[in-house]
C-alpha atoms as a PDB file:
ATOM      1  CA  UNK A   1     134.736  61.668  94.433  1.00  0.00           C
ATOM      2  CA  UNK A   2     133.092  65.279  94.215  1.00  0.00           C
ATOM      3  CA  UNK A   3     134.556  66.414  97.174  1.00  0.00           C
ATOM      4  CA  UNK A   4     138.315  65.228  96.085  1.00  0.00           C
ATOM      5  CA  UNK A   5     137.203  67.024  92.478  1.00  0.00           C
ATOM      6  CA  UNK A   6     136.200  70.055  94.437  1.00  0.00           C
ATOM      7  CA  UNK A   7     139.253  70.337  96.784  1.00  0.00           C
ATOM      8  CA  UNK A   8     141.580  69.895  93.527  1.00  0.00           C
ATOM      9  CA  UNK A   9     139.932  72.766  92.028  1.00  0.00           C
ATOM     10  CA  UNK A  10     140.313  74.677  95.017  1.00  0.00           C
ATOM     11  CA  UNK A  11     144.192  74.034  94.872  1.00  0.00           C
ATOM     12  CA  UNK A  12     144.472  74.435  90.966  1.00  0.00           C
ATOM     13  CA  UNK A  13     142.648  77.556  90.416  1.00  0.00           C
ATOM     14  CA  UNK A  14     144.488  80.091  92.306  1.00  0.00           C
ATOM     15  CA  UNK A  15     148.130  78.850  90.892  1.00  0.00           C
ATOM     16  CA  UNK A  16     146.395  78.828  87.368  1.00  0.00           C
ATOM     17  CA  UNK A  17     144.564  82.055  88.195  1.00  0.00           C
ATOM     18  CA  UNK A  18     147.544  84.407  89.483  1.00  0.00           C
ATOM     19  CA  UNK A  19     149.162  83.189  86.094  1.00  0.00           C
ATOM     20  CA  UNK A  20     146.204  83.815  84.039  1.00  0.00           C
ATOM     21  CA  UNK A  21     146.508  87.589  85.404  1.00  0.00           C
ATOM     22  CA  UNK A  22     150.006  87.853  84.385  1.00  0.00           C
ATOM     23  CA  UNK A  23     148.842  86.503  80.712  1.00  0.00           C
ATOM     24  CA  UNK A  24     146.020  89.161  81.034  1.00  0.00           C
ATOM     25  CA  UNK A  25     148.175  91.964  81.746  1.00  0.00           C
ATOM     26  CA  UNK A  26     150.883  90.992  79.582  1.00  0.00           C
ATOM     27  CA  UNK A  27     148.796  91.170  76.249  1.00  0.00           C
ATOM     28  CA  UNK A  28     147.632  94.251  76.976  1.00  0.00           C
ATOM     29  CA  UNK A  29     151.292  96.183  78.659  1.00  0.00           C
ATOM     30  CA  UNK A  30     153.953  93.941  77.606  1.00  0.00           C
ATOM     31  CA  UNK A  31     155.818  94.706  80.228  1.00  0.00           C
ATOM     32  CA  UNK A  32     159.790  93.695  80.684  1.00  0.00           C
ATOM     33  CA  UNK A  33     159.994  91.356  83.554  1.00  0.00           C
ATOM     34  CA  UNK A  34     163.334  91.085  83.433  1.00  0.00           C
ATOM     35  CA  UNK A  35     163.951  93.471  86.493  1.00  0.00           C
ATOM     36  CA  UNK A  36     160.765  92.029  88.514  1.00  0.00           C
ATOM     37  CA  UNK A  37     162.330  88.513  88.284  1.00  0.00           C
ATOM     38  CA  UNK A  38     165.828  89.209  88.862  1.00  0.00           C
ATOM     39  CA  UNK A  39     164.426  91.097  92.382  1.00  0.00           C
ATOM     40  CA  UNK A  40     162.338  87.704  92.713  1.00  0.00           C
ATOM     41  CA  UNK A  41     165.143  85.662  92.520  1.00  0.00           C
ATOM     42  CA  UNK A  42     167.604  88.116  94.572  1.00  0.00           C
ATOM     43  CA  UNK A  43     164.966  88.767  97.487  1.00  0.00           C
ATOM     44  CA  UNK A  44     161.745  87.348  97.780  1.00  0.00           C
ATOM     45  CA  UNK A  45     162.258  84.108  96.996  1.00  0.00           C
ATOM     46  CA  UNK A  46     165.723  83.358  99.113  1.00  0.00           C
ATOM     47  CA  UNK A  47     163.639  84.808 102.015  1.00  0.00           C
ATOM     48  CA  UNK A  48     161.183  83.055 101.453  1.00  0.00           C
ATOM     49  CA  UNK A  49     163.653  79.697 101.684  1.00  0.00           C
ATOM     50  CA  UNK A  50     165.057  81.361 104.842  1.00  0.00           C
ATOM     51  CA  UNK A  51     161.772  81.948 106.143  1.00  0.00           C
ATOM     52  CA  UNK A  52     160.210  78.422 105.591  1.00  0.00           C
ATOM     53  CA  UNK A  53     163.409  76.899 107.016  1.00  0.00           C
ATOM     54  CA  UNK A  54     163.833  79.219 110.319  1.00  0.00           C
ATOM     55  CA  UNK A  55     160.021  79.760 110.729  1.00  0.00           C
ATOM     56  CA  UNK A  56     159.854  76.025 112.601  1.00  0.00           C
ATOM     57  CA  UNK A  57     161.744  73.640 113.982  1.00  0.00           C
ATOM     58  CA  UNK A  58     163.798  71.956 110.792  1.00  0.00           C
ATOM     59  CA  UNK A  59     163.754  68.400 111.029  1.00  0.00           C
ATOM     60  CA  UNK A  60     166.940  67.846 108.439  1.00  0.00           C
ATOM     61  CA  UNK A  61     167.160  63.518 109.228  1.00  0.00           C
ATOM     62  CA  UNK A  62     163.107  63.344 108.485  1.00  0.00           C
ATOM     63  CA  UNK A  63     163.888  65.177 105.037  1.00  0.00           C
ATOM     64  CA  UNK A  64     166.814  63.027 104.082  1.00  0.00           C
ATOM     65  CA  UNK A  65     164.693  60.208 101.758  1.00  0.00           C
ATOM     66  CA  UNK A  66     162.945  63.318 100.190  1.00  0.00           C
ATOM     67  CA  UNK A  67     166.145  64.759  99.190  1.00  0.00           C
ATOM     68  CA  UNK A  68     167.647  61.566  97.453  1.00  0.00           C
ATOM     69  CA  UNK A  69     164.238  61.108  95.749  1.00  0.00           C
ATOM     70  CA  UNK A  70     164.329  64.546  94.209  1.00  0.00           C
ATOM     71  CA  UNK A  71     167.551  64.359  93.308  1.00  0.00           C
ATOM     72  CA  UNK A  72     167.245  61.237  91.614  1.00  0.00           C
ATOM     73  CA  UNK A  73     163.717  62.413  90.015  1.00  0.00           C
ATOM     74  CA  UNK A  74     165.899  65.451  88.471  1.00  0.00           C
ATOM     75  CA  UNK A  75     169.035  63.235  87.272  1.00  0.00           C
ATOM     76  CA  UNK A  76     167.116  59.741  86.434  1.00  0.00           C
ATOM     77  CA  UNK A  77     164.719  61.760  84.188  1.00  0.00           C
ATOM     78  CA  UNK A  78     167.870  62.849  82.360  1.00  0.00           C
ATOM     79  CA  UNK A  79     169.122  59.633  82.288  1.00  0.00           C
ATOM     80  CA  UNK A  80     165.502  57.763  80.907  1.00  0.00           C
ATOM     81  CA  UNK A  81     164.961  60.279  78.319  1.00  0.00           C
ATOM     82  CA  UNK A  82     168.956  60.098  76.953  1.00  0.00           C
ATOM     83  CA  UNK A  83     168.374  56.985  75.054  1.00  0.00           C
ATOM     84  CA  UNK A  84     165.110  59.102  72.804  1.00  0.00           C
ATOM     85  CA  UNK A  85     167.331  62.394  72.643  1.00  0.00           C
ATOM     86  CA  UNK A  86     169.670  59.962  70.529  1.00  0.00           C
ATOM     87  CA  UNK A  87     166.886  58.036  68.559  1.00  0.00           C
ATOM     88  CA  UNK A  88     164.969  60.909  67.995  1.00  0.00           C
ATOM     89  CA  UNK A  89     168.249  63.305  67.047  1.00  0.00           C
ATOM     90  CA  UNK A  90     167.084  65.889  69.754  1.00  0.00           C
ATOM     91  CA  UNK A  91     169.524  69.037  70.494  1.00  0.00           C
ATOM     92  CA  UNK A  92     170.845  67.097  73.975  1.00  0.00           C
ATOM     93  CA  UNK A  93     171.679  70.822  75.524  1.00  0.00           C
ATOM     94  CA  UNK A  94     168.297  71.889  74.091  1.00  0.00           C
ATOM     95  CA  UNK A  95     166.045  69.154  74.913  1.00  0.00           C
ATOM     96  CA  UNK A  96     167.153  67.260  78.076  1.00  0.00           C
ATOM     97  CA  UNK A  97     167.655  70.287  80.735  1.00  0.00           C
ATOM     98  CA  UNK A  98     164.113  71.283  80.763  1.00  0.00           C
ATOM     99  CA  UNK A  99     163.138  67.524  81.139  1.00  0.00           C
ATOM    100  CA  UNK A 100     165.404  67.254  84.192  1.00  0.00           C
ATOM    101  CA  UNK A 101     165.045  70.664  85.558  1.00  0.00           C
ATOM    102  CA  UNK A 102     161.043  70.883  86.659  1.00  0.00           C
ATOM    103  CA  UNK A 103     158.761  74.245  87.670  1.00  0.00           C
ATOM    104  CA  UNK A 104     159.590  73.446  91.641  1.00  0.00           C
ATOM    105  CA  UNK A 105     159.465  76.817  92.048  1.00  0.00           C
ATOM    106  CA  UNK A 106     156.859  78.831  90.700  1.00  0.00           C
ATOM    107  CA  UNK A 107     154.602  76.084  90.354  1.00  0.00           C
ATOM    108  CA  UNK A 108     155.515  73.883  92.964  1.00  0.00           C
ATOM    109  CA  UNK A 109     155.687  75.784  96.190  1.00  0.00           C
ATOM    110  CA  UNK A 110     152.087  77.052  95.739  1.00  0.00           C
ATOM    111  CA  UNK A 111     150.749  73.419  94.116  1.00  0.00           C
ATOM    112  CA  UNK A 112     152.159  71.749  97.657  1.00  0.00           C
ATOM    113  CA  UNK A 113     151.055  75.023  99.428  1.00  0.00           C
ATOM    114  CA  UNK A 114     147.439  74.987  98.633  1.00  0.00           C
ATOM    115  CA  UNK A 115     147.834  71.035  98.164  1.00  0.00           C
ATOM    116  CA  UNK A 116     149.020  69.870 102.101  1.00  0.00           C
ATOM    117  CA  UNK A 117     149.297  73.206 104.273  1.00  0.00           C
ATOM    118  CA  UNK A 118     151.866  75.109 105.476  1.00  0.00           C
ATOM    119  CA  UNK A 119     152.973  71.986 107.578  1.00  0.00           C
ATOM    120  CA  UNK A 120     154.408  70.587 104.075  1.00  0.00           C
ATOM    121  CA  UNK A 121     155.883  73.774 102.725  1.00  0.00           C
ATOM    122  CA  UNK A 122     159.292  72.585 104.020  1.00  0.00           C
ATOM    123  CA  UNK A 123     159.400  69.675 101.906  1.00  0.00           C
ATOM    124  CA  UNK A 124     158.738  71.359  99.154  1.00  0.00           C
ATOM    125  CA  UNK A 125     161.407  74.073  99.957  1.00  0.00           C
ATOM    126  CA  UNK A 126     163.633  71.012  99.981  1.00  0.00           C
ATOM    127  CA  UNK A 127     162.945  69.826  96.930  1.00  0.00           C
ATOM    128  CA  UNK A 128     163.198  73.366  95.172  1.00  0.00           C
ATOM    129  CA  UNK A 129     166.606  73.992  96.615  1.00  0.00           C
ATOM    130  CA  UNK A 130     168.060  70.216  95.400  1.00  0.00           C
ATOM    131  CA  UNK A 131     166.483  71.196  91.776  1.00  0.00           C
ATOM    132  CA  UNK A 132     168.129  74.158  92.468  1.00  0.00           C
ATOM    133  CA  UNK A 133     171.464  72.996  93.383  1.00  0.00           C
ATOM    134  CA  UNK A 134     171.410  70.327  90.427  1.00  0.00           C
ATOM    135  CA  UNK A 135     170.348  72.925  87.596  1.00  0.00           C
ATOM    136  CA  UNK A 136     173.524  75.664  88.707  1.00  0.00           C
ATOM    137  CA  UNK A 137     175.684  72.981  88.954  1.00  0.00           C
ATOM    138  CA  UNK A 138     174.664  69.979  86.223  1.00  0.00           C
ATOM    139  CA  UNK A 139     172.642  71.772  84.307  1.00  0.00           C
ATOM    140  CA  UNK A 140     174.739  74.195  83.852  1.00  0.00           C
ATOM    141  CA  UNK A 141     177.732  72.014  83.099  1.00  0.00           C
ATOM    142  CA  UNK A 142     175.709  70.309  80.475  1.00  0.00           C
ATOM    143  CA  UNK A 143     175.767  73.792  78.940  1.00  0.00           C
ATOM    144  CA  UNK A 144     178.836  75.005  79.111  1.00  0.00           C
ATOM    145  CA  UNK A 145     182.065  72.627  80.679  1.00  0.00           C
ATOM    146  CA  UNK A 146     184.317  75.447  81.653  1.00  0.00           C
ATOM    147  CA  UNK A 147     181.655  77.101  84.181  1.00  0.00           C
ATOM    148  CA  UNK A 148     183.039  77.732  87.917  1.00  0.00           C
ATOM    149  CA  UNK A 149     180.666  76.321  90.253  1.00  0.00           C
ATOM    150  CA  UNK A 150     182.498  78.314  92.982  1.00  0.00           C
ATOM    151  CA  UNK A 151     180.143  81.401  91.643  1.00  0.00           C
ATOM    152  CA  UNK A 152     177.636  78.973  92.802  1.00  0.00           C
ATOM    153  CA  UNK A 153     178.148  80.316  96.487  1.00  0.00           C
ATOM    154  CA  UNK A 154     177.746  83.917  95.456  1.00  0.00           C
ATOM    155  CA  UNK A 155     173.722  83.260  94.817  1.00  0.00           C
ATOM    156  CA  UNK A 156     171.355  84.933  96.913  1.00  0.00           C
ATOM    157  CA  UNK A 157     169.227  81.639  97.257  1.00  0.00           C
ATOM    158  CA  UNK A 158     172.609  79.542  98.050  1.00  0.00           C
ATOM    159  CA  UNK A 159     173.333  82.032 100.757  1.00  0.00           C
ATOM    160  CA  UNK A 160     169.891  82.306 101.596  1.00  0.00           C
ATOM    161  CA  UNK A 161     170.255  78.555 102.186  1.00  0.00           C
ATOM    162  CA  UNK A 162     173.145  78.082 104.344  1.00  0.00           C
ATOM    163  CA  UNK A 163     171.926  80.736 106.521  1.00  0.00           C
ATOM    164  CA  UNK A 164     168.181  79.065 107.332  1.00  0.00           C
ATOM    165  CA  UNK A 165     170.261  76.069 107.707  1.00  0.00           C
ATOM    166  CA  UNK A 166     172.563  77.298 110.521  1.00  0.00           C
ATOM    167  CA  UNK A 167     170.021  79.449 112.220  1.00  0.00           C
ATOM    168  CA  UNK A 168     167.871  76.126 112.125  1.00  0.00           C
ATOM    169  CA  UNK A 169     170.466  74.127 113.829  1.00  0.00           C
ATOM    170  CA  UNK A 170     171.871  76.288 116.302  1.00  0.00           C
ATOM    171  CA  UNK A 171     168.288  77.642 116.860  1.00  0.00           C
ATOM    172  CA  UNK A 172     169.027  81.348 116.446  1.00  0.00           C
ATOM    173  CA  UNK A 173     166.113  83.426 116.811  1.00  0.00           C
ATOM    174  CA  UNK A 174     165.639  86.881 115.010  1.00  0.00           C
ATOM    175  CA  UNK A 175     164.006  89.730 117.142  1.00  0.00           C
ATOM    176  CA  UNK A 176     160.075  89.594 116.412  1.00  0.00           C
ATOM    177  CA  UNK A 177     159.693  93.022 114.116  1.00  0.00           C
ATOM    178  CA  UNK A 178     162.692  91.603 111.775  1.00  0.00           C
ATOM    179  CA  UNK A 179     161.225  87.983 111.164  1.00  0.00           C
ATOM    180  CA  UNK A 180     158.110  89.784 110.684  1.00  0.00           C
ATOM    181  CA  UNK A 181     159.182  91.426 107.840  1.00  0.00           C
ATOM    182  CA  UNK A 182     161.250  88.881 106.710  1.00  0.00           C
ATOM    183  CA  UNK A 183     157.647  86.738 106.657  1.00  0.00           C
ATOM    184  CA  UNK A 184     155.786  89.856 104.729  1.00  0.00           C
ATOM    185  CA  UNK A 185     158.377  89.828 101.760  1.00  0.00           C
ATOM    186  CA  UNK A 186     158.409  86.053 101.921  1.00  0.00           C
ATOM    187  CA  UNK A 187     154.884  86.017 101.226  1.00  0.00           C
ATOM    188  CA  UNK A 188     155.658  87.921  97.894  1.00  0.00           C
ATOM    189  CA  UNK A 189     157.337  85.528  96.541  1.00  0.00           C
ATOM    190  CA  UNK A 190     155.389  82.931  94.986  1.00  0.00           C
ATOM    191  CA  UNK A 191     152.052  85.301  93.863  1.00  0.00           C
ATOM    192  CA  UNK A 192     155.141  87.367  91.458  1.00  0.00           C
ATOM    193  CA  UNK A 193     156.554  83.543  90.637  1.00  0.00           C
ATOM    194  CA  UNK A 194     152.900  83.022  89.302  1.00  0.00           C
ATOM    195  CA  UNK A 195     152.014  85.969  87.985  1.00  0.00           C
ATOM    196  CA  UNK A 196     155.638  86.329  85.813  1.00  0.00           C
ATOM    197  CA  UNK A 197     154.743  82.921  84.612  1.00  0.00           C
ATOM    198  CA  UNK A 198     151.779  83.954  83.284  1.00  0.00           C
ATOM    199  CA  UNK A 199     153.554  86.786  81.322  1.00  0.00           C
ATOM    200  CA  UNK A 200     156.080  84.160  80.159  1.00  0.00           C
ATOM    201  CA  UNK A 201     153.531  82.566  78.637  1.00  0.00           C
ATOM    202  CA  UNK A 202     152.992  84.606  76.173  1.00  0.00           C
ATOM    203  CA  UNK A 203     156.127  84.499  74.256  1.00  0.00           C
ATOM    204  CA  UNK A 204     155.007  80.186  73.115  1.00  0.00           C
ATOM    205  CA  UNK A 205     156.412  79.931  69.907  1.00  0.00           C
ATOM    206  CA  UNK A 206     154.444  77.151  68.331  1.00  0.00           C
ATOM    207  CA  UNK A 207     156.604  76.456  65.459  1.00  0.00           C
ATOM    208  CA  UNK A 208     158.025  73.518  67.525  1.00  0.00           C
ATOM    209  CA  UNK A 209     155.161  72.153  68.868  1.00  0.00           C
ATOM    210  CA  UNK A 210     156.061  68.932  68.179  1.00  0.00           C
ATOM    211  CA  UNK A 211     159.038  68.767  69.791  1.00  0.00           C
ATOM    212  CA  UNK A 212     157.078  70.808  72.954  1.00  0.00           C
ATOM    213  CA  UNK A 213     154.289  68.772  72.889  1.00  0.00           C
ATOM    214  CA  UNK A 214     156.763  65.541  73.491  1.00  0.00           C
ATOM    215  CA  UNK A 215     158.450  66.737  75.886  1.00  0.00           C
ATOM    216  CA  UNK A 216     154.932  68.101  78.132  1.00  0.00           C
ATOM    217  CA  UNK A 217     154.517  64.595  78.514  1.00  0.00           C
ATOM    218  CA  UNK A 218     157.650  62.564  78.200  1.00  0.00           C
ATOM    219  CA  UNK A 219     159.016  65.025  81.471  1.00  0.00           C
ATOM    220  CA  UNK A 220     156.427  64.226  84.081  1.00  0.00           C
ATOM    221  CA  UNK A 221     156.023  60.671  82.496  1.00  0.00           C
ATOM    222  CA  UNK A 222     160.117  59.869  83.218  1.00  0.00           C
ATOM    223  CA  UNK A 223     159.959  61.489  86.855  1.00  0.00           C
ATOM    224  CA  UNK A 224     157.037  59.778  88.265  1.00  0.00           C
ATOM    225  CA  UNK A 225     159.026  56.567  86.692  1.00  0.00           C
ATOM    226  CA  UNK A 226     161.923  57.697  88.924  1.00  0.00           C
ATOM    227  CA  UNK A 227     159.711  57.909  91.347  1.00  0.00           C
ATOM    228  CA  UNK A 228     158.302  54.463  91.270  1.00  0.00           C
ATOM    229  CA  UNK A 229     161.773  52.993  90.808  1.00  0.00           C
ATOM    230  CA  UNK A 230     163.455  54.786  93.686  1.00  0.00           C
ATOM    231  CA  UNK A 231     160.143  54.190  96.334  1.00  0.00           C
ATOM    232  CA  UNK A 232     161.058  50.990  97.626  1.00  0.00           C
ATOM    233  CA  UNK A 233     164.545  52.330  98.497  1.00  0.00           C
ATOM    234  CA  UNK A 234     163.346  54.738 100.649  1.00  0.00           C
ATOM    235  CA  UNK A 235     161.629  55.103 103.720  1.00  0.00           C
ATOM    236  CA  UNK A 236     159.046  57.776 102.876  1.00  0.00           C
ATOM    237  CA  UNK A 237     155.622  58.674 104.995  1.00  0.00           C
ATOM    238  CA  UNK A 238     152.508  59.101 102.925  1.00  0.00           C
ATOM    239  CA  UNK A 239     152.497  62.561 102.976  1.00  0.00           C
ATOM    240  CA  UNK A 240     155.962  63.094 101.369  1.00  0.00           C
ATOM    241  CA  UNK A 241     155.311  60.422  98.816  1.00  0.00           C
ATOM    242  CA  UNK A 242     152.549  62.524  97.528  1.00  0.00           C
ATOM    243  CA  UNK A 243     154.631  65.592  97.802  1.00  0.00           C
ATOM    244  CA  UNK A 244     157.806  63.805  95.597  1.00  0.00           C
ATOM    245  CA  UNK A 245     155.256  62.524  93.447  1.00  0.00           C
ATOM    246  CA  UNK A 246     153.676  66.081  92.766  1.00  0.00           C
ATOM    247  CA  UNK A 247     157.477  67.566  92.398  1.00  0.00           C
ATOM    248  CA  UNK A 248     158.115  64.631  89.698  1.00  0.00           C
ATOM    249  CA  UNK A 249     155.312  65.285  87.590  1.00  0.00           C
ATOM    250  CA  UNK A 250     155.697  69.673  87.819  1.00  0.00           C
ATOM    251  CA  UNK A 251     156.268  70.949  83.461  1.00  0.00           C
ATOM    252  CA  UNK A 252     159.933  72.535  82.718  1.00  0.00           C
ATOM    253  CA  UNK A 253     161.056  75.491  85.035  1.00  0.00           C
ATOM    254  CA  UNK A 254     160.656  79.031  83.816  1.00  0.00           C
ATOM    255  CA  UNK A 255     164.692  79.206  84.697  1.00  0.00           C
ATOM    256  CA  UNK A 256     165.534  76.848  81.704  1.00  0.00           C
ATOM    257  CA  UNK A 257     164.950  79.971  79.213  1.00  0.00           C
ATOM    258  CA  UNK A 258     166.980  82.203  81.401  1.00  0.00           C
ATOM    259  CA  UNK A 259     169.877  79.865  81.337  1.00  0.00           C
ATOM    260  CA  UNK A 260     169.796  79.097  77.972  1.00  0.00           C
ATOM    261  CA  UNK A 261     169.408  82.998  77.144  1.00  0.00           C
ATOM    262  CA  UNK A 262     172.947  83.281  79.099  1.00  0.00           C
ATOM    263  CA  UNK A 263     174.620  80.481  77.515  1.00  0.00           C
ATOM    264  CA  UNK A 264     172.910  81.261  73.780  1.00  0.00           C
ATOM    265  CA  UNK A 265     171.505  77.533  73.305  1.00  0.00           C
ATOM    266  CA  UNK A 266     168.454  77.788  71.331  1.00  0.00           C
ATOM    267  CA  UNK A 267     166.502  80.322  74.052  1.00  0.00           C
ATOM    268  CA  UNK A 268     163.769  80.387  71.495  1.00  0.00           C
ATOM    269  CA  UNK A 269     163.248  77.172  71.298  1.00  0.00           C
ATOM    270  CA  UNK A 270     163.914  76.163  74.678  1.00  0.00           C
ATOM    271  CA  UNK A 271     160.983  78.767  75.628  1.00  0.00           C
ATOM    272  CA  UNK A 272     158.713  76.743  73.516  1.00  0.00           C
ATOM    273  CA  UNK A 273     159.431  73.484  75.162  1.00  0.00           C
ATOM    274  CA  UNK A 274     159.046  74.900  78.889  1.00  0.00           C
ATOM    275  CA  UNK A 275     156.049  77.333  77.968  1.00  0.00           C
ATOM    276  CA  UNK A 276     153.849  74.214  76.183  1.00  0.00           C
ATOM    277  CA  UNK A 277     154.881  71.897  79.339  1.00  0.00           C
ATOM    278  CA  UNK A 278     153.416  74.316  81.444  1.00  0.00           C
ATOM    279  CA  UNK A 279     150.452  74.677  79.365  1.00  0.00           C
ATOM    280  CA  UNK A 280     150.474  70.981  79.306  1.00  0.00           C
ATOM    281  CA  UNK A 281     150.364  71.066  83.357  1.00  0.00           C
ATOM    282  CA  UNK A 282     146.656  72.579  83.132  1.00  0.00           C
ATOM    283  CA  UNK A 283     145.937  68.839  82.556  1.00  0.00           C
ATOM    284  CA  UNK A 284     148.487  67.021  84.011  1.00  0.00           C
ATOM    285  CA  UNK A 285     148.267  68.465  87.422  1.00  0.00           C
ATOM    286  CA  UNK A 286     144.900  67.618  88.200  1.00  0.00           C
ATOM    287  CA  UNK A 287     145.329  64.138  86.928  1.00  0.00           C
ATOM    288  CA  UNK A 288     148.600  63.456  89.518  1.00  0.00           C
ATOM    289  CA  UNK A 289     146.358  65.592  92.054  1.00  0.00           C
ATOM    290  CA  UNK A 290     143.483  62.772  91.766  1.00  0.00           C
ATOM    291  CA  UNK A 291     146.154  60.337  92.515  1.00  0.00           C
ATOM    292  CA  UNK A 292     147.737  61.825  95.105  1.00  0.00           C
ATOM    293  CA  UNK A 293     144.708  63.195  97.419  1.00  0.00           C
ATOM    294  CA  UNK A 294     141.812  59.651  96.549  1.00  0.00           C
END
């Protein structure tokens, strides 16, 4: 029991750490992100996708349960939660996208990192690009019904995507110096994820707490449900059950606020329901962790 305790401190405190940094600096610079995340999300992170998918032999067939599961962990969360949007008289575009849409990235990819080894950082790029794929394309339907989802294929991480995919299966090789830099800016990714959370964090407003506080729990509570309901339909190892089972429980993505920012649906308050999930996480991580690893 100590030594699980120990090890899930060990994986915790650095994810919780980098973002504790970015709080740190952030209350004392305030400094606009804006520019550091769009970089993030237009280099770093869809090399680090390419990276994790050309870096070893992609095994797409042993992935193919994983992918259903987190798909229907992102939609059947949605879909459990619907019915208490209605009772409850919950903004729908407000409310239920951060439910569905879950911290895969900056959370999630260092959580399985430190969690299961490199060896499992695949799975959890597959995961992150299917929350991915759902949130530009559902979620962002659910927002706004006239929205092209051929812009879809213009995204760095989309293109990013496709290419790891075809160098994977036609096993193209890039000369050693260029996938070595490739690796180096991949490795940026996730520390800035982090550490932008952190500064994110900052901006909780807690005059809808309430509504925040429900939805910290009723998220990871209706994707582990997903989970248990979709398990016997799939042929999962124990390693990847742990892995979908960390990915269902993972607060609101940091994303949510950006999208609602574009599309002008309560950014304010949609940054209060994603910032107190992740809060929430400080406790709700360690708990799925316990399960997951005894």
């Amino acid at each position: 029991m100590l030594e699980t305790a120990l090890r899930i401190i060990g994986i915790i405190f650095p994810v919780f750490a980098c973002a504790g940094l970015g709080a740190l600096y952030g209350s004392r610079y305030r400094p606009d992100m804006s520019v550091v995340n769009k970089l993030n999300m237009d280099v770093f992170a869809p090399l680090l996708i390419f990276w994790a998918l050309t870096d070893k032999p992609f095994d797409f067939g042993g992935y193919t349960g994983l992918a259903i599961g987190g798909a229907v962990v992102v939609l059947g969360s949605g879909l459990l939660l619907f019915p208490l949007v209605k009772l409850f008289k919950l903004n729908l575009k407000t409310f239920l996208p951060p439910m569905m849409f879950n911290n895969s990235g900056n959370m999630g990819l260092p959580l399985v990192l430190f969690a299961f080894g490199e060896e499992m950082l695949q799975a959890a790029v597959v995961l992150f690009i299917i929350e991915m794929l759902l949130h530009f394309t559902v979620g962002v339907y659910m927002l706004d019904h006239k929205t092209r989802f051929l812009t879809l294929l213009r995204m760095p991480m989309i293109v990013a995507t496709v290419l790891g995919i075809l160098f994977s299966v036609f096993d193209i090789h890039l000369p050693e110096p260029v996938d070595n830099t490739i690796e180096l800016l991949a490795q940026v990714a996730i520390p800035l994820l982090l550490f932008s959370l952190g500064v994110r964090l900052l901006d909780v407003n807690f005059n809808d707490w309430k509504q925040g506080m429900f939805g910290a729990f009723a998220g990871p509570l209706a994707g582990v449900l997903s989970v248990v309901a979709i398990l016997p339909f799939l042929e999962l190892g124990e390693m990847q059950t742990a892995v979908l089972l960390v990915f269902a429980a993972l607060p609101p993505a940091v994303l949510n606020v950006l999208v609602a920012e574009q599309y002008q649906q309560e950014p304010e308050r949609v940054a209060s329901i994603v910032m107190l999930g992740n809060l929430a996480s400080i406790a709700i991580m360690p708990m799925v962790l316990w399960f997951v690893l005894s």
